[in-house]
C-alpha atoms as a PDB file:
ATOM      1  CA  UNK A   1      26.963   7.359   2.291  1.00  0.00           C
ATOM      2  CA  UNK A   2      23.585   6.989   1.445  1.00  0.00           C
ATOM      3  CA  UNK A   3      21.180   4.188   2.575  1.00  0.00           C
ATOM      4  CA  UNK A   4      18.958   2.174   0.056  1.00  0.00           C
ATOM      5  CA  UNK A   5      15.824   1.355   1.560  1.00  0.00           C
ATOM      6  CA  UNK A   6      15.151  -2.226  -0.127  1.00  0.00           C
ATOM      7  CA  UNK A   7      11.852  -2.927   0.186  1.00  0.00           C
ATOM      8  CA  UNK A   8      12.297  -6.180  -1.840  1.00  0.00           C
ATOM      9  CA  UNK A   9      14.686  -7.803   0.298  1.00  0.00           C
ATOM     10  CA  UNK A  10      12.491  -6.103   3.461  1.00  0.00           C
ATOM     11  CA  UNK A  11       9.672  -8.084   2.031  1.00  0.00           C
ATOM     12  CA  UNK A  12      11.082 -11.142   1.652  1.00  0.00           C
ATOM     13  CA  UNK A  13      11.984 -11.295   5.393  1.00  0.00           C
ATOM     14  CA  UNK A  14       8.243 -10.558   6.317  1.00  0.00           C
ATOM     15  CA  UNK A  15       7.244 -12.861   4.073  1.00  0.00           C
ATOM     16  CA  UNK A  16       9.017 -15.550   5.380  1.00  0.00           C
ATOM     17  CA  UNK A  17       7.642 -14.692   8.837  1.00  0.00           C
ATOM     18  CA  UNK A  18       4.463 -15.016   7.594  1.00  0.00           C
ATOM     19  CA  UNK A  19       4.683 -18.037   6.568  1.00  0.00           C
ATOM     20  CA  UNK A  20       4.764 -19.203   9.667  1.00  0.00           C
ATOM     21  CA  UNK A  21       1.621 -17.645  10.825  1.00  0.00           C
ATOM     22  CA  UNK A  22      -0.025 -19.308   7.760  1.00  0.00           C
ATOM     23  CA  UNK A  23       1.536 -22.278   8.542  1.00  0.00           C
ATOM     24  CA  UNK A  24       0.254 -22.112  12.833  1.00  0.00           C
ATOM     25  CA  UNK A  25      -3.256 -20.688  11.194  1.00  0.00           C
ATOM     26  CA  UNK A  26      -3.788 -24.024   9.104  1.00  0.00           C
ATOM     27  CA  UNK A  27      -2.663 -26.226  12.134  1.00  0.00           C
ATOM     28  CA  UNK A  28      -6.177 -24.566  13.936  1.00  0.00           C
ATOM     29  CA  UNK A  29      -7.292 -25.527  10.563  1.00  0.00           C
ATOM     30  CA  UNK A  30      -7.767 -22.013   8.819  1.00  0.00           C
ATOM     31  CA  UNK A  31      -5.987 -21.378   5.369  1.00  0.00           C
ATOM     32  CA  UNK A  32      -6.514 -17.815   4.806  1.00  0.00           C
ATOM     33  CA  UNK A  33      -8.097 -16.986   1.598  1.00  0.00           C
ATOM     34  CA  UNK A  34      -7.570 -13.543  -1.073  1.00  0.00           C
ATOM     35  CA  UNK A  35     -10.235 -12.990  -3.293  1.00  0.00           C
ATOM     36  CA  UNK A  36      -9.316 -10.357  -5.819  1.00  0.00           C
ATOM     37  CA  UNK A  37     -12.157  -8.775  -8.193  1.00  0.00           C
ATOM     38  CA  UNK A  38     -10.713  -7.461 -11.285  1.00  0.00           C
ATOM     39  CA  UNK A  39     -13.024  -6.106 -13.967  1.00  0.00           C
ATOM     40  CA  UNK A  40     -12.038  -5.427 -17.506  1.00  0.00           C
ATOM     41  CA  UNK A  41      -8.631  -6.003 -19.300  1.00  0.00           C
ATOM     42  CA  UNK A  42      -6.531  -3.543 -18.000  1.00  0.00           C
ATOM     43  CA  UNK A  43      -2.369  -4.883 -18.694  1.00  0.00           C
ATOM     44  CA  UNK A  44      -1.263  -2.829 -15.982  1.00  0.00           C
ATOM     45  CA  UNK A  45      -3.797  -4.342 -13.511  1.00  0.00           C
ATOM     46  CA  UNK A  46      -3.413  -7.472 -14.444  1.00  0.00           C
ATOM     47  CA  UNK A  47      -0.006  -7.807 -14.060  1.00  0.00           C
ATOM     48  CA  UNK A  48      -0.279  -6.305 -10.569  1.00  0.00           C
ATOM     49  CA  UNK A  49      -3.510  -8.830  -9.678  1.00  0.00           C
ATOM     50  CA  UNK A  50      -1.384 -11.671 -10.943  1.00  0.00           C
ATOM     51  CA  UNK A  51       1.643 -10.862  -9.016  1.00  0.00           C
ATOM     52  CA  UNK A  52      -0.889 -10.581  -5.573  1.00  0.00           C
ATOM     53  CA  UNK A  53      -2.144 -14.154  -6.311  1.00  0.00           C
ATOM     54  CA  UNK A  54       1.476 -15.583  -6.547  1.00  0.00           C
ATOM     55  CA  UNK A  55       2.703 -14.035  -3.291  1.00  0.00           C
ATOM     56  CA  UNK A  56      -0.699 -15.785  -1.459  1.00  0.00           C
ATOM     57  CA  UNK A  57       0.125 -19.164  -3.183  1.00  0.00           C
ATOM     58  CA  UNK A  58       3.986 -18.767  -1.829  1.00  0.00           C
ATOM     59  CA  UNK A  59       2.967 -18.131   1.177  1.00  0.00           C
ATOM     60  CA  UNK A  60       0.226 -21.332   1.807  1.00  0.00           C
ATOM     61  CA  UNK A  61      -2.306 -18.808   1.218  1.00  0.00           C
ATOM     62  CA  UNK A  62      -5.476 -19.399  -1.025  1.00  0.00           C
ATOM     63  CA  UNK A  63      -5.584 -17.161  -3.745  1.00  0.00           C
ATOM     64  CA  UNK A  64      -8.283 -16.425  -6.487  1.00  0.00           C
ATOM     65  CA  UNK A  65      -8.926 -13.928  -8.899  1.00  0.00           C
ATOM     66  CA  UNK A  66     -12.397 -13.137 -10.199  1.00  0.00           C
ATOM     67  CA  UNK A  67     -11.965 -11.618 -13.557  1.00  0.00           C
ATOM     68  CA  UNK A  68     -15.408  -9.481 -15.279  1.00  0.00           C
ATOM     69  CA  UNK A  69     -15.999  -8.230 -18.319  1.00  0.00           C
ATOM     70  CA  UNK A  70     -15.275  -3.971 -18.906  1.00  0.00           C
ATOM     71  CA  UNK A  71     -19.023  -3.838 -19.214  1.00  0.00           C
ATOM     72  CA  UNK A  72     -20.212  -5.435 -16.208  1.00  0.00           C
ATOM     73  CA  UNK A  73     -23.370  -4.154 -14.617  1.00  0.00           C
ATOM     74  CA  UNK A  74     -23.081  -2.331 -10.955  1.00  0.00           C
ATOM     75  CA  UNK A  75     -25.454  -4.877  -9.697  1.00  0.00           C
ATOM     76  CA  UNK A  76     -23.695  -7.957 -11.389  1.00  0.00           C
ATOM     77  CA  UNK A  77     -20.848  -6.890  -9.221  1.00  0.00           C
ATOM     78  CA  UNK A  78     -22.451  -6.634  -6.144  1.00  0.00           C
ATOM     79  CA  UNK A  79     -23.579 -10.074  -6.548  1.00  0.00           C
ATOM     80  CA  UNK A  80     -19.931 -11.011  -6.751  1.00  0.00           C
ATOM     81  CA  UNK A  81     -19.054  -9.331  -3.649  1.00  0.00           C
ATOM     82  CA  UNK A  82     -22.154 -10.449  -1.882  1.00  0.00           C
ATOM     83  CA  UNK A  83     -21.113 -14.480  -2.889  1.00  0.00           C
ATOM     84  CA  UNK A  84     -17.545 -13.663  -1.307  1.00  0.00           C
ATOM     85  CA  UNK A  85     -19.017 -11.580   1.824  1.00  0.00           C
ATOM     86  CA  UNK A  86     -20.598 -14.978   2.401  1.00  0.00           C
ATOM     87  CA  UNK A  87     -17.994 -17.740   1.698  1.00  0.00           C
ATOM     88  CA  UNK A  88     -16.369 -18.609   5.024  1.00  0.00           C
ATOM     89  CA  UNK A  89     -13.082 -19.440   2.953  1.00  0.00           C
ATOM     90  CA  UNK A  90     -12.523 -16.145   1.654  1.00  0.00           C
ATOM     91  CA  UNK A  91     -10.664 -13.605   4.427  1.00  0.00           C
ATOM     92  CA  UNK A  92     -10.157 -11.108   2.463  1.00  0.00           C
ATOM     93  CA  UNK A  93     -11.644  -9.289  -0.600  1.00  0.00           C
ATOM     94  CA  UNK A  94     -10.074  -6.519  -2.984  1.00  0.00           C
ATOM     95  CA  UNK A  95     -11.293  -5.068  -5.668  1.00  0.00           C
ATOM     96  CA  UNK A  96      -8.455  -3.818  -8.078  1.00  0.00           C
ATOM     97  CA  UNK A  97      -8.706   0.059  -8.219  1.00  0.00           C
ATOM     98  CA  UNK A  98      -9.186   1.931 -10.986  1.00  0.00           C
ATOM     99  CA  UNK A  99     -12.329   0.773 -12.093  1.00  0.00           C
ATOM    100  CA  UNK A 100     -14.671   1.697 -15.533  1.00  0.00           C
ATOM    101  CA  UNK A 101     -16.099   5.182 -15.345  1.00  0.00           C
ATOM    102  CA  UNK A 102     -19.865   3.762 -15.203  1.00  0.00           C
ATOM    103  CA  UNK A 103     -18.683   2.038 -11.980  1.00  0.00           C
ATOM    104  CA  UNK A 104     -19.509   4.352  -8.371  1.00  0.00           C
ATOM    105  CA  UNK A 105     -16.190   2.653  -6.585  1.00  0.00           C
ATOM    106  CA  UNK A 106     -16.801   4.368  -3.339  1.00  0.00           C
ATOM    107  CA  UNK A 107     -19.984   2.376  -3.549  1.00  0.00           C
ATOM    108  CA  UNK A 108     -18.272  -0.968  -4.505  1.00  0.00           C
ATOM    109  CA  UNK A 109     -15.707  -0.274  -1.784  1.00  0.00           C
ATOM    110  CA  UNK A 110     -18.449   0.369   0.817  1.00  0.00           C
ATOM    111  CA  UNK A 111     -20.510  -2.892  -0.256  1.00  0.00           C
ATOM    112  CA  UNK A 112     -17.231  -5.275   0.769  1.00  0.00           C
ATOM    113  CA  UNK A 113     -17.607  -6.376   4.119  1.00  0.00           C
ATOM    114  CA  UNK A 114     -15.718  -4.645   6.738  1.00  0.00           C
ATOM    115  CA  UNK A 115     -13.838  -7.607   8.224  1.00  0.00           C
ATOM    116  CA  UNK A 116     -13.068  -8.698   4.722  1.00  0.00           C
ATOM    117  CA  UNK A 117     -11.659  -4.947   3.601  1.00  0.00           C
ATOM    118  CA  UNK A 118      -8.023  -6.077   3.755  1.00  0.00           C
ATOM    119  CA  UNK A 119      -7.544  -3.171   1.631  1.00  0.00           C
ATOM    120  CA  UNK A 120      -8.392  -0.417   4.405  1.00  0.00           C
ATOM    121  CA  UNK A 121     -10.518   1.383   2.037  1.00  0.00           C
ATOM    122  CA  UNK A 122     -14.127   0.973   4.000  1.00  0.00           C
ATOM    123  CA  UNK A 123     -15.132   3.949   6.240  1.00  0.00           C
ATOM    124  CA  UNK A 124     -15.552   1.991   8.869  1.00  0.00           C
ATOM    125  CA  UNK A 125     -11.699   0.544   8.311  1.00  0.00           C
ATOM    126  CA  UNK A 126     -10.793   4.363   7.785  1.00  0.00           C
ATOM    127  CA  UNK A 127     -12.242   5.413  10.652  1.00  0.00           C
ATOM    128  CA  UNK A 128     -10.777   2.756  13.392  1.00  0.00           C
ATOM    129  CA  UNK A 129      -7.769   3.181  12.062  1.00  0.00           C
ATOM    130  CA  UNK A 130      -7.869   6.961  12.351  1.00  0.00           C
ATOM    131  CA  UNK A 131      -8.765   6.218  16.356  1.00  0.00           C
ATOM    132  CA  UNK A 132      -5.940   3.190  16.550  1.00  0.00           C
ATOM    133  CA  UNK A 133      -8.313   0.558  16.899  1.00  0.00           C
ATOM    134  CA  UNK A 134      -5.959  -2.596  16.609  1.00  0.00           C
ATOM    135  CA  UNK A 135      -8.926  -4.333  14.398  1.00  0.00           C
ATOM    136  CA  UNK A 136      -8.707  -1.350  11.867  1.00  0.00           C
ATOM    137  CA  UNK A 137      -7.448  -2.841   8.532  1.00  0.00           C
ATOM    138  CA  UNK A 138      -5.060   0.123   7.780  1.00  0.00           C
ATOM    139  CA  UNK A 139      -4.360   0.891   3.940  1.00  0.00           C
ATOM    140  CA  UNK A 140      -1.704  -1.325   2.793  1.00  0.00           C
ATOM    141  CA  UNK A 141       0.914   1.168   1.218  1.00  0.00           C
ATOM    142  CA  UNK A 142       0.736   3.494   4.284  1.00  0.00           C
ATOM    143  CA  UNK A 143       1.096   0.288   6.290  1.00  0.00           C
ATOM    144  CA  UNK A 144       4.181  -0.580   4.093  1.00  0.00           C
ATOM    145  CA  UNK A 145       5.513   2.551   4.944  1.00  0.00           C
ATOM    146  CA  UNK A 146       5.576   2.569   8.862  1.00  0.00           C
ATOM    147  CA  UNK A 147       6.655  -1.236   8.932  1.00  0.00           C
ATOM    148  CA  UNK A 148       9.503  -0.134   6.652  1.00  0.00           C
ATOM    149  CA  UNK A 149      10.274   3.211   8.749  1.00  0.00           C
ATOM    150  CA  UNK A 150      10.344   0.632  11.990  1.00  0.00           C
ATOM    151  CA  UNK A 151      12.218  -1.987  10.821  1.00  0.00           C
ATOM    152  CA  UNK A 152      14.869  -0.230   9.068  1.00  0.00           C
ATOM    153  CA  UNK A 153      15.299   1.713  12.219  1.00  0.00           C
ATOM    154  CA  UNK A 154      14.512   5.206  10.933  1.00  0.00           C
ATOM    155  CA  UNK A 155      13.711   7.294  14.046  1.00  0.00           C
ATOM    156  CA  UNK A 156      10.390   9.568  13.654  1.00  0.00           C
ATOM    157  CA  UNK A 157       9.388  10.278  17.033  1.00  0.00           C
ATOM    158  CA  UNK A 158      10.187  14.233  17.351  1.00  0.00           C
ATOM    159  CA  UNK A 159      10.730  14.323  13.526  1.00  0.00           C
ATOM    160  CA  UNK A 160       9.138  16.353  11.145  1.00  0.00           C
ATOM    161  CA  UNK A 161       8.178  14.360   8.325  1.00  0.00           C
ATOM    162  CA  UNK A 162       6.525  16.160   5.359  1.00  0.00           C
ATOM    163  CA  UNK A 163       4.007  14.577   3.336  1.00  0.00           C
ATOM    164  CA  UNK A 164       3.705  15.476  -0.629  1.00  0.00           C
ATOM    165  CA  UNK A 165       0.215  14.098  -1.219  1.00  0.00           C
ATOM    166  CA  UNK A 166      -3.458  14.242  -0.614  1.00  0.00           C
ATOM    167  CA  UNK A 167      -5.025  11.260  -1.047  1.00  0.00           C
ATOM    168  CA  UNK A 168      -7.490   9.064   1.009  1.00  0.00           C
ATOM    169  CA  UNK A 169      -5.422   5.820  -0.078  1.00  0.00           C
ATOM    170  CA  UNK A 170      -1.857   6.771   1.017  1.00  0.00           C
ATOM    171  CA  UNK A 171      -1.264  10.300   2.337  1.00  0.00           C
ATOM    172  CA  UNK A 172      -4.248  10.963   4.898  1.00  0.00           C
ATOM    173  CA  UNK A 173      -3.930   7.477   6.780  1.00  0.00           C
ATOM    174  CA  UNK A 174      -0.255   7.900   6.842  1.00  0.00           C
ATOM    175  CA  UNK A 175      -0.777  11.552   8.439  1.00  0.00           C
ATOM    176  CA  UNK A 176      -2.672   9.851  11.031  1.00  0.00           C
ATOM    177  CA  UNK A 177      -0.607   6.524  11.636  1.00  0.00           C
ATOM    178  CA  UNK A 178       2.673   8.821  12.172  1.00  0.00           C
ATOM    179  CA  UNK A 179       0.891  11.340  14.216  1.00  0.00           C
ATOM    180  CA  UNK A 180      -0.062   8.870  16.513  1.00  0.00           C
ATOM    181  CA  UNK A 181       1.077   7.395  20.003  1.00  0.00           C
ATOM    182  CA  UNK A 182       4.622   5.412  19.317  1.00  0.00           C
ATOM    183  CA  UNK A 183       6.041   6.950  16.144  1.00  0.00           C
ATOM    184  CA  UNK A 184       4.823  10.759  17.401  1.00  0.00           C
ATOM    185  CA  UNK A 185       5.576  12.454  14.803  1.00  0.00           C
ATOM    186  CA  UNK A 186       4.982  15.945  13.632  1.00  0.00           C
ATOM    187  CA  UNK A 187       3.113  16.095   9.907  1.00  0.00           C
ATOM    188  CA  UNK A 188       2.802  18.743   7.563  1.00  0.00           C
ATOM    189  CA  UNK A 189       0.644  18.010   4.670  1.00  0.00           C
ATOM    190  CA  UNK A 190       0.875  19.118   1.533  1.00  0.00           C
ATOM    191  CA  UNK A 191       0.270  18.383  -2.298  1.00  0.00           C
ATOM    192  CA  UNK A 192       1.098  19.227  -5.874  1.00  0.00           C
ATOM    193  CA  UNK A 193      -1.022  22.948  -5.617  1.00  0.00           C
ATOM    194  CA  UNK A 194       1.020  24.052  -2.288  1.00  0.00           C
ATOM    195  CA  UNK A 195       2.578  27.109  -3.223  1.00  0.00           C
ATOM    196  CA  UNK A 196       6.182  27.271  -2.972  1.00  0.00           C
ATOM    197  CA  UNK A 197       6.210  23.632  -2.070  1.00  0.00           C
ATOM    198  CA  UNK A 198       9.846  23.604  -1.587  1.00  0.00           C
ATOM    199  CA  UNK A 199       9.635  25.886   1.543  1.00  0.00           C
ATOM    200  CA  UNK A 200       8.077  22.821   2.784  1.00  0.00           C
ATOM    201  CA  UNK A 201      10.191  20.418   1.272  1.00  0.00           C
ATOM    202  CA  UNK A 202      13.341  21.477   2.951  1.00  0.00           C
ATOM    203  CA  UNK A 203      12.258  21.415   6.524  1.00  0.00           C
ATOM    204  CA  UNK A 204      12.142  17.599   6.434  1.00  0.00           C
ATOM    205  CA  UNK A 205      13.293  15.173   8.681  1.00  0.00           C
ATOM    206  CA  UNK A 206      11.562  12.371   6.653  1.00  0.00           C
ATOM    207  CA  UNK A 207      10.247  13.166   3.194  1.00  0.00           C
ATOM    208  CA  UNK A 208       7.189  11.023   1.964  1.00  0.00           C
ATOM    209  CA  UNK A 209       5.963  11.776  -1.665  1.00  0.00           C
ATOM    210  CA  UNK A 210       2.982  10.443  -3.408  1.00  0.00           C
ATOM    211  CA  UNK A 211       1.893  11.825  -5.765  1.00  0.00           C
ATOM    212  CA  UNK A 212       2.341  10.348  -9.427  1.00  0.00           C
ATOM    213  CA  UNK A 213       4.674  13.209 -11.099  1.00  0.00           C
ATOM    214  CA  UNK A 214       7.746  12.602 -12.345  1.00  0.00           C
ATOM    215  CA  UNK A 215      10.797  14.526 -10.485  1.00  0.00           C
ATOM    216  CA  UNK A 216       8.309  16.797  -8.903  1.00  0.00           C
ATOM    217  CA  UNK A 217      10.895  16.540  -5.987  1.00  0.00           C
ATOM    218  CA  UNK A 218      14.461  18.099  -7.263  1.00  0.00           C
ATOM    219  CA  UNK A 219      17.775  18.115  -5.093  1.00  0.00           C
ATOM    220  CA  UNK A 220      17.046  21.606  -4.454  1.00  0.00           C
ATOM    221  CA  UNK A 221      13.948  21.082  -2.606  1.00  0.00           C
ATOM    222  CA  UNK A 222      15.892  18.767   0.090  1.00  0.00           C
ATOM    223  CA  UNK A 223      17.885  19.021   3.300  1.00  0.00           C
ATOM    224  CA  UNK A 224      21.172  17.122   3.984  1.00  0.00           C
ATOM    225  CA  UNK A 225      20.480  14.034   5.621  1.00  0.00           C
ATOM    226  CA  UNK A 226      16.732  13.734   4.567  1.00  0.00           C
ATOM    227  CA  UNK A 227      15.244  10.596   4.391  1.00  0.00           C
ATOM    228  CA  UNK A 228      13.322  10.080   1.330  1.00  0.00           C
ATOM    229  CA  UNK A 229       9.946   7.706   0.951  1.00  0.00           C
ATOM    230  CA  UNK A 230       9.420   7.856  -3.041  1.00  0.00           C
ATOM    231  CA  UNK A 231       5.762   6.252  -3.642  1.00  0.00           C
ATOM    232  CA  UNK A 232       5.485   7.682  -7.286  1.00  0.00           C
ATOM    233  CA  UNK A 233       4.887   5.161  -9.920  1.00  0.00           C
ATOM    234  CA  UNK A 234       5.874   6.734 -13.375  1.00  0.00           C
ATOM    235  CA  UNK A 235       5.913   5.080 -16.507  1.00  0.00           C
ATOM    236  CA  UNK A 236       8.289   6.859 -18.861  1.00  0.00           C
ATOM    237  CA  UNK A 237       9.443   5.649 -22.226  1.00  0.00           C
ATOM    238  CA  UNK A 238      12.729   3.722 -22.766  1.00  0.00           C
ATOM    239  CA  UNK A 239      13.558   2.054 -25.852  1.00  0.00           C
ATOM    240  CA  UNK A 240      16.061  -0.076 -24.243  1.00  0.00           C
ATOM    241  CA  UNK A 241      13.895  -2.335 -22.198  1.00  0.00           C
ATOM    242  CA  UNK A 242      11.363  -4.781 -23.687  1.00  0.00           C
ATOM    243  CA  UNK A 243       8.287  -3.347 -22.325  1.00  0.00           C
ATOM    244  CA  UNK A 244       9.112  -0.050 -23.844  1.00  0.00           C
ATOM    245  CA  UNK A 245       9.221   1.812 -20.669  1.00  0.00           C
ATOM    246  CA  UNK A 246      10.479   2.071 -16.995  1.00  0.00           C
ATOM    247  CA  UNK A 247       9.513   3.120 -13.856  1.00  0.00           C
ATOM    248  CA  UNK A 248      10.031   5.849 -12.378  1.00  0.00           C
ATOM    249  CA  UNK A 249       9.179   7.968  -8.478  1.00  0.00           C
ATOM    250  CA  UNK A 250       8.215  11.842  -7.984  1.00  0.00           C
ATOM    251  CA  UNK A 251      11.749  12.279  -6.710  1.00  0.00           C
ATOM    252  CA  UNK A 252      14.952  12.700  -8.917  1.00  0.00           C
ATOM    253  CA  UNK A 253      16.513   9.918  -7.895  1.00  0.00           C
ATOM    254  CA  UNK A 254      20.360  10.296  -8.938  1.00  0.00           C
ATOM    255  CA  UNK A 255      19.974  13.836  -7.553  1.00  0.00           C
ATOM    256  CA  UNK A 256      17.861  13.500  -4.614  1.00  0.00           C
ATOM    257  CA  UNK A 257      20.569  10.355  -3.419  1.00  0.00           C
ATOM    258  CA  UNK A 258      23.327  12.682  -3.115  1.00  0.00           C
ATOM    259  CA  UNK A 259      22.017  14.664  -0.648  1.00  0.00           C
ATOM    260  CA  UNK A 260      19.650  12.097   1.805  1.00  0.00           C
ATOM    261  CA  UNK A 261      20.798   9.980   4.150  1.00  0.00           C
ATOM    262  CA  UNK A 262      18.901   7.404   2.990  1.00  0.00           C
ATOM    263  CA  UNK A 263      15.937   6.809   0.437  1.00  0.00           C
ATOM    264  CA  UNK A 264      13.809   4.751  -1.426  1.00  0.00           C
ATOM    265  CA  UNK A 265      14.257   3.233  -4.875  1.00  0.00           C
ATOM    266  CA  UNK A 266      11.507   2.992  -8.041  1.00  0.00           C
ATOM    267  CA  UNK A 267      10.857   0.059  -8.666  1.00  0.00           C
ATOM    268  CA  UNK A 268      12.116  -2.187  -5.676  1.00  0.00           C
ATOM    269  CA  UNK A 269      11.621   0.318  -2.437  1.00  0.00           C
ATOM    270  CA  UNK A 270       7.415   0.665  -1.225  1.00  0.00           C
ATOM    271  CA  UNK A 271       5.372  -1.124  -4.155  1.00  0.00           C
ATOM    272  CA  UNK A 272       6.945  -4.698  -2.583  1.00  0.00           C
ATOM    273  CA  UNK A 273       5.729  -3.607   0.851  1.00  0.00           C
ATOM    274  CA  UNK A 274       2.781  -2.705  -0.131  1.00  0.00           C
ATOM    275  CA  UNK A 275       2.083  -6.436  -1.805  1.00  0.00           C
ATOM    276  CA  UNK A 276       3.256  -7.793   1.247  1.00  0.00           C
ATOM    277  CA  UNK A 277       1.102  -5.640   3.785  1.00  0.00           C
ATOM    278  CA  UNK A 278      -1.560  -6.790   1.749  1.00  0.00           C
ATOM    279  CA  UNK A 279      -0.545 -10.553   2.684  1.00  0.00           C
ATOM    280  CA  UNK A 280      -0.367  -9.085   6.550  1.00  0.00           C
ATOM    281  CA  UNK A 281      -3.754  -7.801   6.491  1.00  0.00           C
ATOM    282  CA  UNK A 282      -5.487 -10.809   4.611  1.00  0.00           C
ATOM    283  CA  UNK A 283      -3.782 -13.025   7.589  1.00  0.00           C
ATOM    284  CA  UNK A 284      -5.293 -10.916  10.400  1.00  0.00           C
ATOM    285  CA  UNK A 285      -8.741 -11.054   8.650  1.00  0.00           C
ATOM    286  CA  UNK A 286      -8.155 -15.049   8.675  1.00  0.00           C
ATOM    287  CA  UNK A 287      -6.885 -14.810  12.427  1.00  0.00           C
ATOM    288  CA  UNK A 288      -9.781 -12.633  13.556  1.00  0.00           C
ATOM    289  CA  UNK A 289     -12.493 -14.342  11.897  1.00  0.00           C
ATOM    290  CA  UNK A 290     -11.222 -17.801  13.800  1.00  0.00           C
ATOM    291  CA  UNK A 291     -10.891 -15.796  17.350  1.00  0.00           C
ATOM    292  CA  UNK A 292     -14.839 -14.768  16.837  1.00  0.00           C
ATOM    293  CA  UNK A 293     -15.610 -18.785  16.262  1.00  0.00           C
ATOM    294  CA  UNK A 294     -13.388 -20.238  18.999  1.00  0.00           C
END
């Protein structure tokens, strides 16, 4: 029978460990602050910012969210990030991705302070994580991903796990973080453009996709007894709910179910853990920040 890989109920365990590390950071009187930058009125993003802020404030954490105006000037947001860089109450900083086109992001990424990138997006972030520096602030959804793989007990040393993605923000730090010492995995990367993807597809021991395209990944394209890590976020229309739509993976999940051993659900299986990694990260920028002023 297949496994569900519940990354809601996995997340409320965490958090609830956390909470205790918030709770033993404010006894050495440190409450660890989230700043989060969002610019313009984006629903989508502001529904996600908002739901970031409520996890902090469940947590003890201090949470804030900076909203600016769609038109807001490069340097105008530099001056926010440079006001936050400074404040010794804010741990971490985020700036909710995507932003305007007139915007250079890599630029606002790269002007956040390293030790308050809780998002793992900074080179310098990117780069200790890459070596396993245990400083590195690693990206928070491949983060999600290897705390769920470890805690749900799904074996990946000697496995091959297949990757169906490209990008800087999941796929690449994920490579690196299952490739490494401890999980020693073997990785084969590929995307959307890999021809005859499934020839890829079917030699995996643990299937990660992340891509953004609905049922790219058919039953078909599987093994029996895959495990299946669906990060795909797909809105699709559906007249019965109230927002109009649902969410939906890369991976066709009724399909895809009846042939892995276990797998991930859309909504409810790596967006939580990726919320909650977030929360991880933002508490080791608060407990690193106190080490260097002990």
């Amino acid at each position: 029978m297949v496994r569900t890989l519940d990354g809601t109920e996995l997340s409320r365990v965490m958090r609830a460990e956390m909470a205790q590390d918030v709770a033993a950071l404010q006894a050495a009187g440190v409450t660890p602050g989230l700043s989060v930058v969002l610019v313009g009125n984006n629903p989508a993003s502001q529904a996600y910012v908002a739901s970031k802020t409520r996890a902090c404030e469940a947590l003890g954490m201090r949470g804030q969210t900076l909203n600016l105006p769609e038109d807001v000037s490069k340097d105008e947001l530099f001056a926010v990030i440079d006001r936050l860089n400074q404040d010794p109450t804010v741990h971490g900083i985020l700036v909710q991705l995507p932003l305007p086109a007139h915007l250079p992001y890599k630029a606002v990424l790269e002007h956040i302070r390293p030790e308050k990138d809780v998002d793992g997006f900074h080179p310098l972030n990117a780069g200790l994580a890459f070596v396993g520096d245990p400083r590195a602030f690693v990206p928070c959804t491949p983060a999600g991903i290897m705390e769920m793989l470890r805690r749900e007990n799904v074996p990946t040393r000697g496995k091959h796990v297949v990757i169906v993605g490209r990008s800087l923000i999941v796929s690449k730090p994920l490579a690196s973080l299952l490739m490494a010492p401890g999980p020693d995995a073997t990785v084969t990367l590929t995307h959307r453009h890999t021809p005859d993807l499934a020839t890829y597809t079917r030699q995996a021991d643990i299937l990660i996709v992340a891509v953004g395209k609905q049922n790219l990944i058919t039953a078909d394209m599987v093994k029996p007894g895959v495990v299946v890590i669906d990060v795909g976020q797909n809105r699709v229309p559906d007249t019965s709910s109230d927002r109009g739509y649902r969410m939906v993976g890369d991976v066709d999940y009724d399909a895809v179910r009846q042939v892995a051993s276990a797998i991930t659900p859309v909504p409810g299986g790596v967006g939580p853990m990726t919320i909650t990694m977030l929360l991880a990260n933002t508490i080791q920028a608060a407990r690193q920040t106190h080490a260097k002023q002990a």
